[in-house]
N, C-alpha and C. Protein backbone atom coordinates (compact mmCIF):
# COMPACT_ATOMS: atom_id res chain seq x y z
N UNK A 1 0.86 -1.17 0.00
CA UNK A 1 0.00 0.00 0.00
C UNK A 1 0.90 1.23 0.00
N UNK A 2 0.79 2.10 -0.86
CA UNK A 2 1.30 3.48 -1.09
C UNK A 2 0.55 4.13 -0.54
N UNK A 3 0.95 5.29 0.79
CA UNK A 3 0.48 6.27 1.21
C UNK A 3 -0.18 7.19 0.53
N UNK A 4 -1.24 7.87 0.11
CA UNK A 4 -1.31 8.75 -0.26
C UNK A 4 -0.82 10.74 -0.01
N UNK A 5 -0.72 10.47 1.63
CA UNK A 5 -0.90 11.78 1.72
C UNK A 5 -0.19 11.69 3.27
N UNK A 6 0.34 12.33 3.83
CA UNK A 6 0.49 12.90 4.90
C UNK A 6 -0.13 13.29 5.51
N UNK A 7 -1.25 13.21 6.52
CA UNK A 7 -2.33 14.08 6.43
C UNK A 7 -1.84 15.56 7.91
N UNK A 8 -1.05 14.40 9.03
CA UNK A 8 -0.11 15.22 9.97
C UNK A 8 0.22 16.20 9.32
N UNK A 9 1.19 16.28 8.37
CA UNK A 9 1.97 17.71 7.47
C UNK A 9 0.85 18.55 7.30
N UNK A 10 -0.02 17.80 6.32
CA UNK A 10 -1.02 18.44 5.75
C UNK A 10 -1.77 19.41 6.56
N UNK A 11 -2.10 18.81 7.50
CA UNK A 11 -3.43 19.54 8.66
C UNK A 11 -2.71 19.43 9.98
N UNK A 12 -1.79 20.10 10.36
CA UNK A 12 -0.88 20.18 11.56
C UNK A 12 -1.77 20.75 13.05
N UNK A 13 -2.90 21.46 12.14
CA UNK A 13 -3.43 22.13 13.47
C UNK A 13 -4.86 21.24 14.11
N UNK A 14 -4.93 20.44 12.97
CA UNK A 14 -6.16 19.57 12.68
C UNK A 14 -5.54 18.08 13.77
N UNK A 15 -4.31 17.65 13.44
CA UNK A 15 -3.58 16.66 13.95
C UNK A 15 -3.67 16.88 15.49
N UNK A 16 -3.17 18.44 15.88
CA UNK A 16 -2.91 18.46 17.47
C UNK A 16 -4.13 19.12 18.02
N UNK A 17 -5.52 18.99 17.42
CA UNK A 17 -6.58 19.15 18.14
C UNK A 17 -7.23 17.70 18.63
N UNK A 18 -6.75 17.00 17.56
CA UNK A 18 -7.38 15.16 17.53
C UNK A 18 -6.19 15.08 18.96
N UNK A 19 -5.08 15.41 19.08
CA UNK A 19 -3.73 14.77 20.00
C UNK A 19 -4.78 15.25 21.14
N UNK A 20 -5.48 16.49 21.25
CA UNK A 20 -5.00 16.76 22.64
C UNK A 20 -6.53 16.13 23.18
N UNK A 21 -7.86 15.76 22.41
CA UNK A 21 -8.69 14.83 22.89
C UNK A 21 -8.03 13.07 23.20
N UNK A 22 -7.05 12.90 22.66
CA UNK A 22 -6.78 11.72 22.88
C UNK A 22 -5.83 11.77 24.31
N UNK A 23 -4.79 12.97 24.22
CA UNK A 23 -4.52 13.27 26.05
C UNK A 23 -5.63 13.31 27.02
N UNK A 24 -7.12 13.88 26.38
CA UNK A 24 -8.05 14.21 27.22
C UNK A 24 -8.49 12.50 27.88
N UNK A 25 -8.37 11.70 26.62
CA UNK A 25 -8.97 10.44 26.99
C UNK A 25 -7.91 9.48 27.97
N UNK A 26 -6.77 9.51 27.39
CA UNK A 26 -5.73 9.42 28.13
C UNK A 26 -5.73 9.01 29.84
N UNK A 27 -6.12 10.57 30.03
CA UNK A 27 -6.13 10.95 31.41
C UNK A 27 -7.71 11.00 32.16
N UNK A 28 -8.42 10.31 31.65
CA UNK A 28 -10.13 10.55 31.48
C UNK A 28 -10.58 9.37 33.22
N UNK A 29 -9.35 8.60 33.41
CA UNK A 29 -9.61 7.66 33.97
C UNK A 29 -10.14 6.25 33.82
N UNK A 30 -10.46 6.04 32.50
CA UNK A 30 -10.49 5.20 32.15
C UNK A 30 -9.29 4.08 31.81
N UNK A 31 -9.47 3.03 32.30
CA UNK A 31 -8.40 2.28 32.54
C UNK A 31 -7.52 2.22 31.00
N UNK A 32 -6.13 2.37 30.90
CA UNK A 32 -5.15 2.09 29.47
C UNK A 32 -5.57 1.20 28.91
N UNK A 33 -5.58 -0.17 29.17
CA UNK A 33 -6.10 -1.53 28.55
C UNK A 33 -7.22 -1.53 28.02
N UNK A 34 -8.35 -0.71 28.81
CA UNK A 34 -9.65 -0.73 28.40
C UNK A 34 -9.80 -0.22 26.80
N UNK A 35 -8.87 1.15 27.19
CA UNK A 35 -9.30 1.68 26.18
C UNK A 35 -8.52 1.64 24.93
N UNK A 36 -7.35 0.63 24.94
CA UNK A 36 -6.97 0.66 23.96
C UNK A 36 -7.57 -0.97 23.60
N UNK A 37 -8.28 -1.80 24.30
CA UNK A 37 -9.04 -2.83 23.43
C UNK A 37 -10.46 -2.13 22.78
N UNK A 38 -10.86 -0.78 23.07
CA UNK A 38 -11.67 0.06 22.65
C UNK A 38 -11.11 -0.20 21.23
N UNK A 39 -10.29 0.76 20.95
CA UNK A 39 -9.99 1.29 20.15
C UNK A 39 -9.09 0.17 18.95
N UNK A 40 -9.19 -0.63 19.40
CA UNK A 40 -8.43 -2.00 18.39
C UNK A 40 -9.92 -2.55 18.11
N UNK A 41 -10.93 -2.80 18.48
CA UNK A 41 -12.26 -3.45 18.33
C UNK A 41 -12.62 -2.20 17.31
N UNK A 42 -12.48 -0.79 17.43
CA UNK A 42 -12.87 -0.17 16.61
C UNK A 42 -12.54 0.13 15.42
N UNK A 43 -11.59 -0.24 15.51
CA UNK A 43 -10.57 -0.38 14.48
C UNK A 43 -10.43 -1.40 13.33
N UNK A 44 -10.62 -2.24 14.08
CA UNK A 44 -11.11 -4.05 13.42
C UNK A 44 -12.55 -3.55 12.77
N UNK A 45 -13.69 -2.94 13.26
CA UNK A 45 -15.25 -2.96 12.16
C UNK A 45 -14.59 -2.17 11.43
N UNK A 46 -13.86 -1.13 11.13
CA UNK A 46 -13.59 0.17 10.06
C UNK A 46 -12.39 -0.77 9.38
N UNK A 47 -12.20 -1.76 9.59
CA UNK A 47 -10.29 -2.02 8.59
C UNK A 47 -9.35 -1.58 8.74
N UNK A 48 -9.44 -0.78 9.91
CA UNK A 48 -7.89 -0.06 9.61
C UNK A 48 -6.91 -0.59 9.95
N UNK A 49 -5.82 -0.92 8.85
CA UNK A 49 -4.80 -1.63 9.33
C UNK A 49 -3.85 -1.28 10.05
N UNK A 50 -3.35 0.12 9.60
CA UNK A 50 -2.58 0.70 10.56
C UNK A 50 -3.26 1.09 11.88
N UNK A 51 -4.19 1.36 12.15
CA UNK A 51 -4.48 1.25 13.91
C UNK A 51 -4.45 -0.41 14.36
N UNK A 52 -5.20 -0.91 13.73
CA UNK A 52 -5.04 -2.46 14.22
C UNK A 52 -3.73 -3.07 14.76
N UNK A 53 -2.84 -2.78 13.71
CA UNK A 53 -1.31 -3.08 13.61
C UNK A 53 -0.59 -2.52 15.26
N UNK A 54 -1.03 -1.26 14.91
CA UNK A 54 -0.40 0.20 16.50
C UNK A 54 -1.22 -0.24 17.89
N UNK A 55 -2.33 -0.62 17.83
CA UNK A 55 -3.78 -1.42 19.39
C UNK A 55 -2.86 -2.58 19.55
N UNK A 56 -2.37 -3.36 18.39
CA UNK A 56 -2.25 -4.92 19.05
C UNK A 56 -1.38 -4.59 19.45
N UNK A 57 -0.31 -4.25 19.20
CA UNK A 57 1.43 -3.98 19.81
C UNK A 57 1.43 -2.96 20.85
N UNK A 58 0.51 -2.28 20.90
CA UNK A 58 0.15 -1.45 22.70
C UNK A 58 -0.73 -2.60 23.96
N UNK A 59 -0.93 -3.42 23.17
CA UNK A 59 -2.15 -3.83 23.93
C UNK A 59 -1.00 -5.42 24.46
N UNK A 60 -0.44 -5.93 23.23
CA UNK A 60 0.94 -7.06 23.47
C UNK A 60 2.02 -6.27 24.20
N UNK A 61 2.28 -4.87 24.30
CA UNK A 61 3.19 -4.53 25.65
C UNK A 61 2.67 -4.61 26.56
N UNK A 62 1.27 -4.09 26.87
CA UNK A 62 0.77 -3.78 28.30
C UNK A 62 0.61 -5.18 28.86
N UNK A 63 0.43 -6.45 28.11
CA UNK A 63 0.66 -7.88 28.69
C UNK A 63 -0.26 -8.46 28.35
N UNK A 64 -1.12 -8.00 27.32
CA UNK A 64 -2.27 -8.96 27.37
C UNK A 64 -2.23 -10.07 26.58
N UNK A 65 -2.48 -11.26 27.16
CA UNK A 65 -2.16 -12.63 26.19
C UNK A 65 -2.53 -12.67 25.03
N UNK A 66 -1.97 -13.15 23.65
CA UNK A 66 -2.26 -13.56 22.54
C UNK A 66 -3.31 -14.28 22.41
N UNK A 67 -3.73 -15.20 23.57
CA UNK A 67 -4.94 -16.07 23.09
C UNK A 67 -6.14 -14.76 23.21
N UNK A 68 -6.33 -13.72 23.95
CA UNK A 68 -6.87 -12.96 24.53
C UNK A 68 -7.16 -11.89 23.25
N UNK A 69 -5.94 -11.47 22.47
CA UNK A 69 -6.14 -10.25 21.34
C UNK A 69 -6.94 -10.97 20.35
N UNK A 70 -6.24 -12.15 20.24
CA UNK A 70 -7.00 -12.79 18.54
C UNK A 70 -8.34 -13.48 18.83
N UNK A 71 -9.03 -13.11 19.75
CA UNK A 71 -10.05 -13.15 20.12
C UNK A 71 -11.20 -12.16 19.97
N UNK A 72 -10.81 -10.91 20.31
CA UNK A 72 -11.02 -9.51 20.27
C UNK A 72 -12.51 -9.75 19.48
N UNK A 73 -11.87 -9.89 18.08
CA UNK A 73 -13.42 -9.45 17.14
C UNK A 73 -14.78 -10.58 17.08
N UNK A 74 -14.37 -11.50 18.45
CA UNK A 74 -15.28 -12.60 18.74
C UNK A 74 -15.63 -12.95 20.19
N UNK A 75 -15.62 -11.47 20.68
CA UNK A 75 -15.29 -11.11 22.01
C UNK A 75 -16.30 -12.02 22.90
N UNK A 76 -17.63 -11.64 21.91
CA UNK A 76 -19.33 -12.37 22.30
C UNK A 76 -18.75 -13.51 23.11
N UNK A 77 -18.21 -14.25 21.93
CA UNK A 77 -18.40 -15.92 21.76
C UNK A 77 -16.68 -16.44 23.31
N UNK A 78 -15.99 -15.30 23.27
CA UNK A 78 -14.86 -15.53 24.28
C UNK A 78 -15.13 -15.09 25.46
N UNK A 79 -16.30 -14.69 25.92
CA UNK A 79 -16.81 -14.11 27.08
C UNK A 79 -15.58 -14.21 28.75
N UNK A 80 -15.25 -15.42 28.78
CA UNK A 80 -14.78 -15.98 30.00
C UNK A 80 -13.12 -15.17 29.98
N UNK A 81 -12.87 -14.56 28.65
CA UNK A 81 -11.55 -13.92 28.66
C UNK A 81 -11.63 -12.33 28.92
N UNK A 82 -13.00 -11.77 28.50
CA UNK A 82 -13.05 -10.82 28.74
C UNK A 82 -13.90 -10.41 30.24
N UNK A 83 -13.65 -9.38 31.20
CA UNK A 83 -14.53 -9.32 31.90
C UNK A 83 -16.00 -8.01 31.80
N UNK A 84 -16.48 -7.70 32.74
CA UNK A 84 -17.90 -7.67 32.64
C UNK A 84 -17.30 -5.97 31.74
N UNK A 85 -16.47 -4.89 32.34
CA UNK A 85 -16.51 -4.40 31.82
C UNK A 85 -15.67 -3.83 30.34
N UNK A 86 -14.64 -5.36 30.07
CA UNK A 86 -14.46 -5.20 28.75
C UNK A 86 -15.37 -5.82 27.92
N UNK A 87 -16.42 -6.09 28.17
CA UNK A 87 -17.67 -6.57 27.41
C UNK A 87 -18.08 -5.43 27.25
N UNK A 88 -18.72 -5.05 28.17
CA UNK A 88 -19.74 -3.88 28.34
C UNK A 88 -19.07 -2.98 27.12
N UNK A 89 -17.93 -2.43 27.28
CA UNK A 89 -17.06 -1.12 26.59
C UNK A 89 -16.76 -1.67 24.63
N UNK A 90 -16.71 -2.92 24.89
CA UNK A 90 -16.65 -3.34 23.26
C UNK A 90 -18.10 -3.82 22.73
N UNK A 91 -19.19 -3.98 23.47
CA UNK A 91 -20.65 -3.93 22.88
C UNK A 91 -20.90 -2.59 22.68
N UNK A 92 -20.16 -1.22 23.25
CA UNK A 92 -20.96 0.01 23.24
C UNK A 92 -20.14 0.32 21.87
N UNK A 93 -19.02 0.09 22.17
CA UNK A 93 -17.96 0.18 20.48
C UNK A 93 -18.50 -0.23 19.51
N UNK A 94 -19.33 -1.24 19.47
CA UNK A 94 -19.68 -1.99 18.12
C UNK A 94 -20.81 -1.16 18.02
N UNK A 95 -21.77 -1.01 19.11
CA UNK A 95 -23.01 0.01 18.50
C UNK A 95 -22.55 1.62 18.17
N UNK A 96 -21.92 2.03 18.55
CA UNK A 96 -21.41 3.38 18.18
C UNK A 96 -20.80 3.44 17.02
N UNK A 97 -19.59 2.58 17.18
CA UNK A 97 -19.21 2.77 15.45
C UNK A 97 -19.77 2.26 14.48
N UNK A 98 -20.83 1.59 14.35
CA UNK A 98 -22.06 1.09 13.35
C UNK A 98 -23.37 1.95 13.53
N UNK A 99 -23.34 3.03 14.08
CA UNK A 99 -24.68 4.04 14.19
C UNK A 99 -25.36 4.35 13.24
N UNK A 100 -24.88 3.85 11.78
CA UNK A 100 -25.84 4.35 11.12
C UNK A 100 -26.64 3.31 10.81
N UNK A 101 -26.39 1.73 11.40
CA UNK A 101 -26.96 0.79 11.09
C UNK A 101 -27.91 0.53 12.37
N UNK A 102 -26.83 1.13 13.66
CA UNK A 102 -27.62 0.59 15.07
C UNK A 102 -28.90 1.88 15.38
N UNK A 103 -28.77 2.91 15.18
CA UNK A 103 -29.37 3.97 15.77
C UNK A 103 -29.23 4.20 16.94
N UNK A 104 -28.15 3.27 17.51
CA UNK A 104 -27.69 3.21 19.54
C UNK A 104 -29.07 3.09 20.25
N UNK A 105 -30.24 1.97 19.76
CA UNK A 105 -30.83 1.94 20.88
C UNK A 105 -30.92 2.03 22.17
N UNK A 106 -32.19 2.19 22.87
CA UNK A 106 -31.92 2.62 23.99
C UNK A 106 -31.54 1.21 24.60
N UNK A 107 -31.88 0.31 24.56
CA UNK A 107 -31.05 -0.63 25.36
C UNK A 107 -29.76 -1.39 25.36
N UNK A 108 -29.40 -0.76 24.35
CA UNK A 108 -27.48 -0.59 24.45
C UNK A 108 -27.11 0.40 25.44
N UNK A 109 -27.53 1.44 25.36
CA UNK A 109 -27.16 2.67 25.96
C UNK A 109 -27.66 2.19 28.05
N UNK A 110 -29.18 2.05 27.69
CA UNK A 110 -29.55 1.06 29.37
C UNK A 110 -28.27 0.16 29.79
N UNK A 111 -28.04 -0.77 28.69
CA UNK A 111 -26.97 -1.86 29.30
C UNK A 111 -25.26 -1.29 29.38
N UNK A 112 -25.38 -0.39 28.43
CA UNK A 112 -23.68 0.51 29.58
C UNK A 112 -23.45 1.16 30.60
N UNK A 113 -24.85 1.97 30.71
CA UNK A 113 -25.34 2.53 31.85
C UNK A 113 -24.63 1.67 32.93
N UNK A 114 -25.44 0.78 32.93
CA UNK A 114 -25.45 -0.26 34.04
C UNK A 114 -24.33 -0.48 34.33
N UNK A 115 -22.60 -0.89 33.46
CA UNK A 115 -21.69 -0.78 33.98
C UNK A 115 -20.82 0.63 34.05
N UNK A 116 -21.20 2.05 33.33
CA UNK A 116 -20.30 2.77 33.60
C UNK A 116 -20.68 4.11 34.27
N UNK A 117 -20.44 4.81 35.11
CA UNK A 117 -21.11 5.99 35.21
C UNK A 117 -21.31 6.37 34.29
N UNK A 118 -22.05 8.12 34.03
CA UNK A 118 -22.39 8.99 33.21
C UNK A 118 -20.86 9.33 32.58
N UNK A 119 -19.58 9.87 33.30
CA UNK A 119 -18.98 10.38 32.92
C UNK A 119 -17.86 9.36 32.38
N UNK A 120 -17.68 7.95 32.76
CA UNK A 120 -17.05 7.12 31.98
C UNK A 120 -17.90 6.66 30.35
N UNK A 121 -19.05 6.41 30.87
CA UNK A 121 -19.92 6.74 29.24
C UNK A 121 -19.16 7.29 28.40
N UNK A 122 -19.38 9.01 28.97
CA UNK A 122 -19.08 9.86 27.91
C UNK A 122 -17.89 10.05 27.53
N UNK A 123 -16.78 9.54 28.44
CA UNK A 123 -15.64 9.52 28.31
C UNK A 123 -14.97 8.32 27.01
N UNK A 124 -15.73 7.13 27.09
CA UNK A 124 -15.98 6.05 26.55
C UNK A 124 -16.18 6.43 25.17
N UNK A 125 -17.47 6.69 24.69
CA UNK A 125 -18.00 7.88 23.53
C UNK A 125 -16.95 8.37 22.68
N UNK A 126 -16.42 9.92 23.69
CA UNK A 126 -15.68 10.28 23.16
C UNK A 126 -14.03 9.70 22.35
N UNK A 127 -13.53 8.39 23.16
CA UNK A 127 -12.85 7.32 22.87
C UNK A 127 -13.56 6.82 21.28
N UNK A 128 -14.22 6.57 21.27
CA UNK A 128 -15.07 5.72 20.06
C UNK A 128 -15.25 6.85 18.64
N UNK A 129 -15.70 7.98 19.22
CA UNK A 129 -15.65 8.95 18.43
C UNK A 129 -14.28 9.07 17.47
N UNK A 130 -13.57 9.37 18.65
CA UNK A 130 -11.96 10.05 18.06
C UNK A 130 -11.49 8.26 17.35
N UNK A 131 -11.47 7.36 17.73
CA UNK A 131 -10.68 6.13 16.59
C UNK A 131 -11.66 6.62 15.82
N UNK A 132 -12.65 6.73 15.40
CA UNK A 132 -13.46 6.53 14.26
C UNK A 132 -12.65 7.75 13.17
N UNK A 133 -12.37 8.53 14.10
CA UNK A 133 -11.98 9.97 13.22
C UNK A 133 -10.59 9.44 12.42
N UNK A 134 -9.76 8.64 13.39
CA UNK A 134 -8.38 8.40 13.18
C UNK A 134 -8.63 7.30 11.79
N UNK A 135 -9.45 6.60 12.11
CA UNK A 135 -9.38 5.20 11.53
C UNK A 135 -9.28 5.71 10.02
N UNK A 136 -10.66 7.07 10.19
CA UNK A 136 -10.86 7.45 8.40
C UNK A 136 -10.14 8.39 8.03
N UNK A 137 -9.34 8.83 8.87
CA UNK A 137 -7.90 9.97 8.17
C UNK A 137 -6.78 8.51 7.36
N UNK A 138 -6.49 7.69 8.42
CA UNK A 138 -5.66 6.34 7.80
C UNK A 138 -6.02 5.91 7.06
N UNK A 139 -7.68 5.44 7.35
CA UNK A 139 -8.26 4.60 5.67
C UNK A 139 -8.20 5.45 4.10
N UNK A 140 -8.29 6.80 4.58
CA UNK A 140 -8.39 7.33 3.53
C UNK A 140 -7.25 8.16 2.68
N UNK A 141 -6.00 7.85 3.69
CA UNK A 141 -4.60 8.55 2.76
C UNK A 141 -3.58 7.19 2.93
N UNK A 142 -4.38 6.12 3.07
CA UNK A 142 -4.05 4.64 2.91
C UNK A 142 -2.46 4.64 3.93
N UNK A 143 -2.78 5.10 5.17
CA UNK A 143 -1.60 4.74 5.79
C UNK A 143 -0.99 3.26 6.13
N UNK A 144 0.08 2.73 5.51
CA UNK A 144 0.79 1.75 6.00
C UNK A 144 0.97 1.28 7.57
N UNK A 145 0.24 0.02 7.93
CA UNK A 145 0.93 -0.54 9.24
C UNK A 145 2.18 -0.77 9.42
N UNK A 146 2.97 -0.35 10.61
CA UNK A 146 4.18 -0.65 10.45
C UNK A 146 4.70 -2.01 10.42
N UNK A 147 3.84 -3.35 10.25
CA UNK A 147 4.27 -4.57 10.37
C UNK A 147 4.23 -4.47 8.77
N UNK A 148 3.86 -3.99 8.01
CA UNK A 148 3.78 -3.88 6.47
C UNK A 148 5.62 -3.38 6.14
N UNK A 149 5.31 -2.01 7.15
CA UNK A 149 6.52 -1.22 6.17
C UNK A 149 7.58 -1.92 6.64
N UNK A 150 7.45 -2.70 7.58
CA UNK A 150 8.85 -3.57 8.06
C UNK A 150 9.21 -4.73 7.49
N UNK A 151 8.60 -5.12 6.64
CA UNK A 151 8.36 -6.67 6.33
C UNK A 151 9.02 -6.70 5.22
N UNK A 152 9.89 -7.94 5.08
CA UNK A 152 10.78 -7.91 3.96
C UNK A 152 10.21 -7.57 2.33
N UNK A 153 10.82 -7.22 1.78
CA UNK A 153 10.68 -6.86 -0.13
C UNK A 153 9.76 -5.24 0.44
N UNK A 154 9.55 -4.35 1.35
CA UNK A 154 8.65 -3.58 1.73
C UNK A 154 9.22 -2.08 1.01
């Protein structure tokens, strides 16, 4: 895959407004792990290879077992690996980043409730929001995963 575009260079001021919601999320209190299996689940419905590529290798430092990642997009069916609230946070992922198919009924929204406060919700949200943003700046100036650009004949 040939890059198309730079989009960082391109939109520098655009880049460090996306940076500083992702410091916001960062520091939001939401647990690191959580939210970067957020954001690899979100990543996985949109294709993006280069986030997929950047989640698994954050998510394989922070320690989480291999049987555990390649599981991820079958999270349903692996229940006993994930707990109540990495369920909860990757069912709200799948209805959010499919909104134009889910409409986020209300009983998605009832059943996160139930595990997150109001302000981890929204904190959550805003997590789901911003990969979605990232995923389609990458999908769309075809950024290379770095397991691509590393890989021999590359």
């Amino acid at each position: 895959m040939t890059q198309r575009m730079n989009y960082a260079a391109a939109a520098p001021g655009g880049t460090k407004a996306l940076g500083v919601v992702y410091g916001y999320v960062a520091q939001s209190g939401l647990p690191a792990t959580l939210i970067e299996l957020v954001y690899l689940r979100v990543s996985q419905i949109n294709g993006c290879a280069y986030c997929i590529d950047m989640h698994c290798r954050a998510l394989l430092k922070a320690g989480m077992p291999v049987e555990k990642l390649v599981l991820v997009p079958a999270w349903d069916d692996a229940r006993p690996l994930f707990d109540d609230r990495e369920s909860a946070a990757l069912k709200w992922a799948e209805v959010v980043t499919r909104v134009s198919d889910t409409h986020v009924p209300e009983a998605a929204y009832t059943e996160a409730r139930a595990t997150f406060s109001e302000k981890e919700l929204a904190d959550l949200t805003i997590a789901i929001g911003l990969m979605n943003a990232y995923n389609r700046l990458a999908i769309s100036f075809r950024v290379p995963p770095q397991a691509a650009a590393s890989a021999p004949g590359a």
